[in-house]
N, C-alpha and C. Protein backbone atom coordinates (compact mmCIF):
# COMPACT_ATOMS: atom_id res chain seq x y z
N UNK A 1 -8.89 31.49 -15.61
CA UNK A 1 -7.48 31.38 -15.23
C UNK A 1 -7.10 29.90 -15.26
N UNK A 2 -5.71 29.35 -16.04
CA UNK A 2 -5.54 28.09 -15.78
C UNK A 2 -4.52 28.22 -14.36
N UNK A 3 -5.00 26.73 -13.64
CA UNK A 3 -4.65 26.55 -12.23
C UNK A 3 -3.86 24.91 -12.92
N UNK A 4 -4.03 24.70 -13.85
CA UNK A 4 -3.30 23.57 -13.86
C UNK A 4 -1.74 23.69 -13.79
N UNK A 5 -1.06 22.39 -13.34
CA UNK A 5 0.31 22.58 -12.85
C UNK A 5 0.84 23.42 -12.11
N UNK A 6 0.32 23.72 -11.15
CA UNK A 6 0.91 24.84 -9.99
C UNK A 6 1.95 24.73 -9.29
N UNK A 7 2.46 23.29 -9.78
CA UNK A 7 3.84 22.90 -9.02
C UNK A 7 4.70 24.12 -9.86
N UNK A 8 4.58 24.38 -10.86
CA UNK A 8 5.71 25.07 -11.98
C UNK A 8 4.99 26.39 -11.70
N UNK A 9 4.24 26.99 -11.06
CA UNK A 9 3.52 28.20 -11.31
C UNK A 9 3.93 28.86 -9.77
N UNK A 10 3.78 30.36 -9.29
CA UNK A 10 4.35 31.01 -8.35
C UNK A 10 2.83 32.01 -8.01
N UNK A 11 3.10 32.28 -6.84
CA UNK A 11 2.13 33.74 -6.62
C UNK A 11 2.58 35.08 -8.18
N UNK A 12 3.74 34.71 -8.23
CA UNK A 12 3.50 35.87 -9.45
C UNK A 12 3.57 35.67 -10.69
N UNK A 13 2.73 34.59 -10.65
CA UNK A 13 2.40 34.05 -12.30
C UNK A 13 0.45 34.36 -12.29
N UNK A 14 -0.36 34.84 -11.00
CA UNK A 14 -1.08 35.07 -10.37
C UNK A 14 -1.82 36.65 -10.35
N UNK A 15 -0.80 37.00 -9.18
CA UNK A 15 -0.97 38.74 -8.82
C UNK A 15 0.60 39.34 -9.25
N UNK A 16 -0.02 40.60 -9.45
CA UNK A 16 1.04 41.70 -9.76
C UNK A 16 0.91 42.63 -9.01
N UNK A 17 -0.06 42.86 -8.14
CA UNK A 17 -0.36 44.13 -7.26
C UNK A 17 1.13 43.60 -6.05
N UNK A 18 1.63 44.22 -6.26
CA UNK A 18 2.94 44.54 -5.17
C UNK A 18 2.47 44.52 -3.58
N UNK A 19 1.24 45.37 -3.05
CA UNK A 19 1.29 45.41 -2.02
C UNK A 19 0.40 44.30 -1.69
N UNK A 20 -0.08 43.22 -2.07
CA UNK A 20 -1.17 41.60 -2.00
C UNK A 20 0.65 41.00 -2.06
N UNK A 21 1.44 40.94 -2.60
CA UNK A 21 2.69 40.26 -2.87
C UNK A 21 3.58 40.28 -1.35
N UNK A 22 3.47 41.51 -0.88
CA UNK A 22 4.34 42.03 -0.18
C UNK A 22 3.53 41.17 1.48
N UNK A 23 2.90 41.33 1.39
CA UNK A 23 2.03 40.84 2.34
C UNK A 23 1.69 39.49 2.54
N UNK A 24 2.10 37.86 1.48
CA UNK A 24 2.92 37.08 1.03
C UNK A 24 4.11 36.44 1.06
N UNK A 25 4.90 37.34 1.10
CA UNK A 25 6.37 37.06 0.76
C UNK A 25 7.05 38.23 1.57
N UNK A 26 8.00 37.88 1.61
CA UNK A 26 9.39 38.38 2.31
C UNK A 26 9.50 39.85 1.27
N UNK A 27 10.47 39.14 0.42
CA UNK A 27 10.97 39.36 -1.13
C UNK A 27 11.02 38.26 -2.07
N UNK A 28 11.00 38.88 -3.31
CA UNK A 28 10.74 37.86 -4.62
C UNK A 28 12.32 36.91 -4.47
N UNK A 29 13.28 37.87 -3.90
CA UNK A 29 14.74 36.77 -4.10
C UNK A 29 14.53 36.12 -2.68
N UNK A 30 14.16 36.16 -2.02
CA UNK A 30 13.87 35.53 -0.45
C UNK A 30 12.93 33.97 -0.71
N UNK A 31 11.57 34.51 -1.62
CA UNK A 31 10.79 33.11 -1.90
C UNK A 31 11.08 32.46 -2.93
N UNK A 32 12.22 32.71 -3.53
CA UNK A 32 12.74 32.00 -4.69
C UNK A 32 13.96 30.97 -4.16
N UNK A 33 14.52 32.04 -2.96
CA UNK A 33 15.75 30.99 -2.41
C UNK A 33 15.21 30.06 -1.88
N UNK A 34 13.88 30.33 -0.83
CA UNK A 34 13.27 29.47 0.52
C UNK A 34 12.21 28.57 -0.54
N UNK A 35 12.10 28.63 -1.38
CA UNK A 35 11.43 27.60 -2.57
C UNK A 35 12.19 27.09 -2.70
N UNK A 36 13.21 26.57 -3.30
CA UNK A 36 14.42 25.83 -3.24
C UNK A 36 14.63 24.95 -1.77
N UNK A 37 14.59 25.27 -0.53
CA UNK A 37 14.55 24.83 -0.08
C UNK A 37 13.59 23.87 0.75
N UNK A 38 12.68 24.38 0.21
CA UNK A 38 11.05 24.39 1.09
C UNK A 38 9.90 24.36 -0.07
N UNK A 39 10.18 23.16 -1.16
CA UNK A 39 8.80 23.81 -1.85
C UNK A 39 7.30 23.70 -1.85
N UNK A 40 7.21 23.16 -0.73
CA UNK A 40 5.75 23.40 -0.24
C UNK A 40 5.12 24.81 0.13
N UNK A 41 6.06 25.65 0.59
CA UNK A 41 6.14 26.79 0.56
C UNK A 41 5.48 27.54 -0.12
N UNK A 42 5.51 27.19 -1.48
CA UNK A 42 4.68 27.21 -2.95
C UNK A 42 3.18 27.25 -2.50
N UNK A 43 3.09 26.31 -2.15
CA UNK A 43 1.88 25.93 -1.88
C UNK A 43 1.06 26.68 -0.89
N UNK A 44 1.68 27.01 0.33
CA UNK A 44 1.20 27.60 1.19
C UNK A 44 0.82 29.41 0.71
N UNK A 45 2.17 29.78 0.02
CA UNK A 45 1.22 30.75 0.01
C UNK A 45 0.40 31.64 -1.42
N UNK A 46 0.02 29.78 -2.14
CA UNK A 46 -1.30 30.11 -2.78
C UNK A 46 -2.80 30.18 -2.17
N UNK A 47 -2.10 29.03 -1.37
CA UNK A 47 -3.42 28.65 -0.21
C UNK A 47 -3.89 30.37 0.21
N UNK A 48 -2.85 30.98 0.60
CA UNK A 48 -3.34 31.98 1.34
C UNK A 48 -4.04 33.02 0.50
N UNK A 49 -3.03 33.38 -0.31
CA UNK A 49 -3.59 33.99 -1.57
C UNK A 49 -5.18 33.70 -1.74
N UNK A 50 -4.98 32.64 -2.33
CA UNK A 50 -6.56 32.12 -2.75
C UNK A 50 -7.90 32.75 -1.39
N UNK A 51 -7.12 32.44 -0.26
CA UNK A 51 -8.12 32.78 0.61
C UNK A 51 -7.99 34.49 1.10
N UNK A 52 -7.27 35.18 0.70
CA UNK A 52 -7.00 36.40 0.55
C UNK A 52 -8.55 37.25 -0.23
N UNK A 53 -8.12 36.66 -1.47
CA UNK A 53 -9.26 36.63 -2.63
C UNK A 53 -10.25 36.30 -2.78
N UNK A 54 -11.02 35.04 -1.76
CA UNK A 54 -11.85 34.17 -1.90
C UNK A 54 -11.73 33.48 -2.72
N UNK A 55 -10.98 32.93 -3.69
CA UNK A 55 -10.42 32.47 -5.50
C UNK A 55 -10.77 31.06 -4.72
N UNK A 56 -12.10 30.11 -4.51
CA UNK A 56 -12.31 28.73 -4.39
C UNK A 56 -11.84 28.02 -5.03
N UNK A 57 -11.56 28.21 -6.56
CA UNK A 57 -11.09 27.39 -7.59
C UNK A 57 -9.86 27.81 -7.44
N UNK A 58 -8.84 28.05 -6.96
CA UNK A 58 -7.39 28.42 -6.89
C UNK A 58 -7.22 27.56 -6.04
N UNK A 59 -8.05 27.69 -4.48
CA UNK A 59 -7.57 27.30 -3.38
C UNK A 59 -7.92 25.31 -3.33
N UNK A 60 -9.14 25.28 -4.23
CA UNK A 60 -8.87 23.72 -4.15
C UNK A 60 -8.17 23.46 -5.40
N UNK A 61 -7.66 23.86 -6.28
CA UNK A 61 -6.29 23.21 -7.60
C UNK A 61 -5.26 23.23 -6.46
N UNK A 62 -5.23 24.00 -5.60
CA UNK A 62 -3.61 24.04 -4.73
C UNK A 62 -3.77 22.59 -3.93
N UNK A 63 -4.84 22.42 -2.97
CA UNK A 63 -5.33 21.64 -2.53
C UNK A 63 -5.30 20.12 -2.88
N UNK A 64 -5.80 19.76 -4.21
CA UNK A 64 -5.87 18.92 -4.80
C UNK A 64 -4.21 18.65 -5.51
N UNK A 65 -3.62 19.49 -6.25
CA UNK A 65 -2.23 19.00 -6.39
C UNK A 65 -1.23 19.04 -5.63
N UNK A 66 -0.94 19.73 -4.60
CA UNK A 66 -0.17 19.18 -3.13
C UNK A 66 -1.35 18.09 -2.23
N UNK A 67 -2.01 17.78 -2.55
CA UNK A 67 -2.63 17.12 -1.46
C UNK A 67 -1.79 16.07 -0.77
N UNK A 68 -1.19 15.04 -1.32
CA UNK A 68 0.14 14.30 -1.22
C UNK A 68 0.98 14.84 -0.07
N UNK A 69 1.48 15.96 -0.43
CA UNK A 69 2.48 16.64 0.17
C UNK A 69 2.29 17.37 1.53
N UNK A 70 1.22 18.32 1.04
CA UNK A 70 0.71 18.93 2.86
C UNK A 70 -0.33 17.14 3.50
N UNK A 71 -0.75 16.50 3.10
CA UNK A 71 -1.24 15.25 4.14
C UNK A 71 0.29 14.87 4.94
N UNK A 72 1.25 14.41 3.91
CA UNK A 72 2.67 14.33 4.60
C UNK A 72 3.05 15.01 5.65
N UNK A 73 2.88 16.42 4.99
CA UNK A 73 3.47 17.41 6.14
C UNK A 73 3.06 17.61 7.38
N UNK A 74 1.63 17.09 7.38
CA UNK A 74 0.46 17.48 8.95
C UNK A 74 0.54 16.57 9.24
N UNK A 75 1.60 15.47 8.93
CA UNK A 75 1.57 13.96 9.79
C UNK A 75 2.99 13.99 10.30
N UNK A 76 4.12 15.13 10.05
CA UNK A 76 5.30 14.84 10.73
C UNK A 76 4.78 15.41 12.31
């Protein structure tokens, strides 16, 4: 699986199983709006995903390309 650029990539570029999605997300128009507003958001719930799955190599590409961003965030 490529994990590169995950800034541009979503949980459903990922999984398709609806009920792993649903359990995730709100709705697909809900994390598309609150991405827009919030896009770390993104991030979080690959993190989870990944650890959903055990997917190690998912969960550190997420890791490693927000790293920047969630260090930011756990310092407000």
């Amino acid at each position: 699986m490529d994990y590169s650029n995950l800034k541009n990539k979503t949980i459903y570029d990922f999984c398709n199983d609806e009920s792993v999605i649903n359990d995730l997300v709100v709705s697909k128009e809900d994390f598309f709006r609150d991405l827009e507003e919030y896009p770390l958001l993104n991030a979080h719930v690959l993190i989870e995903y990944a650890e959903m799955t055990h997917n190690d190599e998912l969960l550190q590409a997420v890791k490693s390309q927000y790293k920047a961003e969630l260090e930011a965030e756990n310092n407000e």
